[in-house]
PDB file of N, CA and C in Angstrom:
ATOM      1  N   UNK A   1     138.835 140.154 108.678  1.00  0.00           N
ATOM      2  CA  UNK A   1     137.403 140.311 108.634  1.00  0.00           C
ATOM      3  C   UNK A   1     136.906 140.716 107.244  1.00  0.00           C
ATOM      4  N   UNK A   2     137.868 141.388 106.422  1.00  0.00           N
ATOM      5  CA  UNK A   2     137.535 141.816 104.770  1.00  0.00           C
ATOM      6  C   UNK A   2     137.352 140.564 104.049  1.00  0.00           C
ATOM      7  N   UNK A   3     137.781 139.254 104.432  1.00  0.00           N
ATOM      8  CA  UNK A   3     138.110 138.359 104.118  1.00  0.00           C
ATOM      9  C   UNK A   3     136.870 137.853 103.607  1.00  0.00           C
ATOM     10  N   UNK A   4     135.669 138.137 104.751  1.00  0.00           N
ATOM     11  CA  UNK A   4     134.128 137.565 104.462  1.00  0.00           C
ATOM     12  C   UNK A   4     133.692 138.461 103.772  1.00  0.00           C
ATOM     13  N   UNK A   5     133.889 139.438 103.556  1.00  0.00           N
ATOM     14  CA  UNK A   5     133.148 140.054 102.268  1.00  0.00           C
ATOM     15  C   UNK A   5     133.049 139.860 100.909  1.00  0.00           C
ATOM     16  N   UNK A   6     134.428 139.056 100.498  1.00  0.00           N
ATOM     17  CA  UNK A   6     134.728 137.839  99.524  1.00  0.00           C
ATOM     18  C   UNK A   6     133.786 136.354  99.656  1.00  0.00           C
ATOM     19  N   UNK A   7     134.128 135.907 100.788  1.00  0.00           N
ATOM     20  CA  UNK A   7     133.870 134.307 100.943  1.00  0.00           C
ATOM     21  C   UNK A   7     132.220 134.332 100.889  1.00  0.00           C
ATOM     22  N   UNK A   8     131.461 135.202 101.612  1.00  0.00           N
ATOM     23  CA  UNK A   8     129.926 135.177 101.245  1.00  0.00           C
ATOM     24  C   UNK A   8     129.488 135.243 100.329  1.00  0.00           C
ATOM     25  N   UNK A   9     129.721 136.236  99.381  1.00  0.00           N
ATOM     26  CA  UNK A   9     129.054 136.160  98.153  1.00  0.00           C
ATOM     27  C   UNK A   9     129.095 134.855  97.227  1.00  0.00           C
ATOM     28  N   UNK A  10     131.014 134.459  97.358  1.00  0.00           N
ATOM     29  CA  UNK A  10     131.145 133.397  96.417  1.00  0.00           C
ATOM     30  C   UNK A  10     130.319 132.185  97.492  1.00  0.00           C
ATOM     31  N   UNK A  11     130.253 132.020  98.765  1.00  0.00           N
ATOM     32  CA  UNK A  11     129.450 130.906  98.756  1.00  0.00           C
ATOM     33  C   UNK A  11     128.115 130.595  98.524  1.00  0.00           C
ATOM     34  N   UNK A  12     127.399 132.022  98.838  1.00  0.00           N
ATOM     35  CA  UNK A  12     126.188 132.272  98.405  1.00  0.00           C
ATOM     36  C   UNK A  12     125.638 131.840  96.530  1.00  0.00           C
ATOM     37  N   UNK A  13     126.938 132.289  96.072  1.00  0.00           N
ATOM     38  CA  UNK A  13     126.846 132.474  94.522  1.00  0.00           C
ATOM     39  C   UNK A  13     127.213 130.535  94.029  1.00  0.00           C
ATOM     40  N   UNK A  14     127.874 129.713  94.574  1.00  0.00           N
ATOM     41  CA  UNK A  14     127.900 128.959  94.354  1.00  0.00           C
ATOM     42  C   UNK A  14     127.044 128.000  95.083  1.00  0.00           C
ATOM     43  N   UNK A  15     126.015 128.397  96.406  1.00  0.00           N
ATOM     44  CA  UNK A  15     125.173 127.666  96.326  1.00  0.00           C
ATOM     45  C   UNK A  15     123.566 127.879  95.746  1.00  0.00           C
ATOM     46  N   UNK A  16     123.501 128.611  95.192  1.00  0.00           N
ATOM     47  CA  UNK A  16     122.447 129.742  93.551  1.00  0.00           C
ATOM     48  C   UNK A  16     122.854 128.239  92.711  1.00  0.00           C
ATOM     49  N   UNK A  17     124.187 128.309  92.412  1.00  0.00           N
ATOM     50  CA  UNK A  17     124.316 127.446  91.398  1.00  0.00           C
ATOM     51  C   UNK A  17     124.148 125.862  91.467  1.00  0.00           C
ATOM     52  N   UNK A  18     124.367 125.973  92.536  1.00  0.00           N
ATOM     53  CA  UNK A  18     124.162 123.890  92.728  1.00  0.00           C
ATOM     54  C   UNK A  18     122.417 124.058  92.908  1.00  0.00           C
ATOM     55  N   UNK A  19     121.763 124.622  93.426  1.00  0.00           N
ATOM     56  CA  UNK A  19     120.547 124.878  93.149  1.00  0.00           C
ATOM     57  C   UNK A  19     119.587 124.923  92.016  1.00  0.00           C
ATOM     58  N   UNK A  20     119.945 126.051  91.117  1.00  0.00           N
ATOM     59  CA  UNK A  20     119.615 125.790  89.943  1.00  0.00           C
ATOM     60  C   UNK A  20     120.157 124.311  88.995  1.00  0.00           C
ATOM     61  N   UNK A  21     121.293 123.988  89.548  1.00  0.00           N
ATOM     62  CA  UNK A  21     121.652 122.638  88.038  1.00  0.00           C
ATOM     63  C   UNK A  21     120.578 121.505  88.946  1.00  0.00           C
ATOM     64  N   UNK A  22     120.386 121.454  89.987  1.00  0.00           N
ATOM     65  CA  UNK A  22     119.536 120.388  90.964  1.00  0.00           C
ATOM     66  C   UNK A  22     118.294 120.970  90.257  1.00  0.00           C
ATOM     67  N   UNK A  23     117.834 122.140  90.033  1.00  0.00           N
ATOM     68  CA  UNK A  23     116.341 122.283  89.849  1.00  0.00           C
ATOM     69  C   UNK A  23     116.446 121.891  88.144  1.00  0.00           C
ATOM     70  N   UNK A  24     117.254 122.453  87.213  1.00  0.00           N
ATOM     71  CA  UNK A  24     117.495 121.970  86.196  1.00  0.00           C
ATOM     72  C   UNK A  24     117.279 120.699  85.872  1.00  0.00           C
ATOM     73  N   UNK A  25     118.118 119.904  86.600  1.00  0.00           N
ATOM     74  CA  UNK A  25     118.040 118.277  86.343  1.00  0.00           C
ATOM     75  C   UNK A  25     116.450 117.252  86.591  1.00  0.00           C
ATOM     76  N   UNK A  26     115.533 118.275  87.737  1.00  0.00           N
ATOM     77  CA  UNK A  26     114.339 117.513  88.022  1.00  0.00           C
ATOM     78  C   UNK A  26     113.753 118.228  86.660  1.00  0.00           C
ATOM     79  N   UNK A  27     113.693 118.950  86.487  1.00  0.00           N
ATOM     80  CA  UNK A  27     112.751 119.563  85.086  1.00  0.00           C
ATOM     81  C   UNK A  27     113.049 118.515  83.863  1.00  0.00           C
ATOM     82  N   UNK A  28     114.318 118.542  83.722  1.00  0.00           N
ATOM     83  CA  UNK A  28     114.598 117.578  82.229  1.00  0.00           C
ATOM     84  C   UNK A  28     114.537 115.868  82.765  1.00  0.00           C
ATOM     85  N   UNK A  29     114.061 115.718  83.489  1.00  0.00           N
ATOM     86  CA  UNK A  29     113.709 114.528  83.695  1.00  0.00           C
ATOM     87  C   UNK A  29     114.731 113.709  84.083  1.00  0.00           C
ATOM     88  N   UNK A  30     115.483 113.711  85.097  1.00  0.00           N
ATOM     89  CA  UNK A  30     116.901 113.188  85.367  1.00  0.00           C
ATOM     90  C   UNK A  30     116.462 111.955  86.444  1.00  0.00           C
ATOM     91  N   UNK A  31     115.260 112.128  87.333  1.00  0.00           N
ATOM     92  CA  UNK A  31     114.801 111.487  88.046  1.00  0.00           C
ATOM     93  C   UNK A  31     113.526 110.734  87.922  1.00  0.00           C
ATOM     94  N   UNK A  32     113.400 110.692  86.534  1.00  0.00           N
ATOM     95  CA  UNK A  32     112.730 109.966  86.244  1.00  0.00           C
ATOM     96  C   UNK A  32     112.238 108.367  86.583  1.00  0.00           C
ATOM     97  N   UNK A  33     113.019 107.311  85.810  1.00  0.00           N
ATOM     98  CA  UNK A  33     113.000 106.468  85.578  1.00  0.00           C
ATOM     99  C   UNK A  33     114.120 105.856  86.697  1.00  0.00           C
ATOM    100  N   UNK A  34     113.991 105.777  87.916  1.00  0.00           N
ATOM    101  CA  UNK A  34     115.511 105.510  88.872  1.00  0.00           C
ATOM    102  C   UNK A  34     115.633 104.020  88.424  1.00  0.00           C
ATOM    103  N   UNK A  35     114.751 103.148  88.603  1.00  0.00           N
ATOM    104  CA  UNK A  35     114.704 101.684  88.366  1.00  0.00           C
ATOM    105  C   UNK A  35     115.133 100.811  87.402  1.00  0.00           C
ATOM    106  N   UNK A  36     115.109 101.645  86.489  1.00  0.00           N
ATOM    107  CA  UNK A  36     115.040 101.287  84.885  1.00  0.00           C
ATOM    108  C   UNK A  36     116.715 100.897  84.326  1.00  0.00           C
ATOM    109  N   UNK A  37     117.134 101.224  84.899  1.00  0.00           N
ATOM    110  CA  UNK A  37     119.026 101.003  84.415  1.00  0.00           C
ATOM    111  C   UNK A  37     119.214  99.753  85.354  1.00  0.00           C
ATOM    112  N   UNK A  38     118.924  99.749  86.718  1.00  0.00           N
ATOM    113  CA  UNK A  38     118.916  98.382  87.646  1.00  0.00           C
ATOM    114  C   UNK A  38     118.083  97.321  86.846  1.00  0.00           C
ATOM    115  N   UNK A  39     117.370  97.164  86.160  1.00  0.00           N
ATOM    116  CA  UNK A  39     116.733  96.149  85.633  1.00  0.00           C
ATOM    117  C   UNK A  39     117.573  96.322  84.326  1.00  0.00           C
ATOM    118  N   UNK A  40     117.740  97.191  83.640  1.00  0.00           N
ATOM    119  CA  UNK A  40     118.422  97.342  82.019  1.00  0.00           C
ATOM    120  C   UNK A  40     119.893  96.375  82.100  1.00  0.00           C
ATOM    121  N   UNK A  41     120.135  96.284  82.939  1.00  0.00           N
ATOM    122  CA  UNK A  41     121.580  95.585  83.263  1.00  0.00           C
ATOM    123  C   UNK A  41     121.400  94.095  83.271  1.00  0.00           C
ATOM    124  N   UNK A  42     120.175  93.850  83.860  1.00  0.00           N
ATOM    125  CA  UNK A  42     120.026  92.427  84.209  1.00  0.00           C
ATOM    126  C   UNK A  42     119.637  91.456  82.481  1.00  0.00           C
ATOM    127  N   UNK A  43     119.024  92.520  82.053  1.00  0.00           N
ATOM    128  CA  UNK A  43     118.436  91.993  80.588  1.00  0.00           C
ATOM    129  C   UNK A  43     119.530  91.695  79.774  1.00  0.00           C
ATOM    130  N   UNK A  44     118.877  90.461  78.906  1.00  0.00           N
ATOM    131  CA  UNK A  44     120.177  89.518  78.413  1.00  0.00           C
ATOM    132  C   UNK A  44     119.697  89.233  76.448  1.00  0.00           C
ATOM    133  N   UNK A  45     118.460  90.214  76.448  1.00  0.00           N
ATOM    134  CA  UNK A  45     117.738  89.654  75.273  1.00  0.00           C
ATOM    135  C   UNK A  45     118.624  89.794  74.096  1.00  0.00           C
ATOM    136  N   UNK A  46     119.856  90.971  74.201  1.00  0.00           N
ATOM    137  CA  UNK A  46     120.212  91.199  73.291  1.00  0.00           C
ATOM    138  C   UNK A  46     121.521  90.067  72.792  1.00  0.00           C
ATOM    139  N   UNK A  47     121.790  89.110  73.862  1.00  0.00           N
ATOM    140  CA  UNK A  47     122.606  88.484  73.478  1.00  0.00           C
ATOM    141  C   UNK A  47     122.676  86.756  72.788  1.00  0.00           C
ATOM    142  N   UNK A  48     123.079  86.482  72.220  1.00  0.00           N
ATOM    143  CA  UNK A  48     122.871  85.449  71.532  1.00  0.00           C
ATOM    144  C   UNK A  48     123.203  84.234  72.361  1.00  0.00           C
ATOM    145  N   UNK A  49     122.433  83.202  72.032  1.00  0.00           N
ATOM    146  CA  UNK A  49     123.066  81.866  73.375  1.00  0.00           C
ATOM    147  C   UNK A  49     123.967  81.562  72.400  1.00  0.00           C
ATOM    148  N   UNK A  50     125.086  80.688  73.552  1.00  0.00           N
ATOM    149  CA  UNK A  50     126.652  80.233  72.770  1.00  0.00           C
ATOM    150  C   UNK A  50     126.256  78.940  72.531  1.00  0.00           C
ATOM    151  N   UNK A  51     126.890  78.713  71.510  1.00  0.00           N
ATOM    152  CA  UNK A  51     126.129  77.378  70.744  1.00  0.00           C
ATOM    153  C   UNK A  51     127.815  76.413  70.727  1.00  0.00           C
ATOM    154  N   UNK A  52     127.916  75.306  71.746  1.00  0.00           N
ATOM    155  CA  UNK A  52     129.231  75.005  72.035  1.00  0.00           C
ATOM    156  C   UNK A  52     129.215  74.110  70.985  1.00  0.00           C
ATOM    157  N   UNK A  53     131.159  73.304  70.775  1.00  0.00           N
ATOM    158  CA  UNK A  53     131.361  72.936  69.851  1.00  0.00           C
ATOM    159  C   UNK A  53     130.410  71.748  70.145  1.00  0.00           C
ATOM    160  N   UNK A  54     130.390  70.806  69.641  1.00  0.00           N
ATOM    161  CA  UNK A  54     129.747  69.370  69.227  1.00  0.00           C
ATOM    162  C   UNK A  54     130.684  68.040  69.781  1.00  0.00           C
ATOM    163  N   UNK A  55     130.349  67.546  70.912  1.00  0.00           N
ATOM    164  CA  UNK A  55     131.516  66.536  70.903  1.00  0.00           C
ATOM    165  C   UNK A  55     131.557  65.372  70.486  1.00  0.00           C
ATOM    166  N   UNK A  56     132.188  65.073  69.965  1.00  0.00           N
ATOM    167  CA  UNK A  56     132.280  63.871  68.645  1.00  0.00           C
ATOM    168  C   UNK A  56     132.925  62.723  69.988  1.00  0.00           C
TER     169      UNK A  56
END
């Protein structure tokens, strides 16, 4: 039973902490833009078209 006098605090204390880095992450803007990497992937502007050999 001494056992929970340990296990509460640390679970208590480690769920303080997943709390705060979750409240952390909406502040700095982590959830911003959700869409924006699903479309960033699809975009091709940066690549050059392949210009094949020439067939003779």
């Amino acid at each position: 039973m001494t056992v929970l006098l340990y296990l509460v605090p640390i679970a208590l204390g480690l769920g303080l902490l997943g709390l705060a880095a979750f409240l952390w992450s909406l502040r700095s803007g982590q959830y911003e833009d959700l869409d924006g990497a699903a479309v960033r992937i699809l975009d091709d502007s940066d690549v050059e078209p392949h210009d094949p050999a020439p067939r003779a």
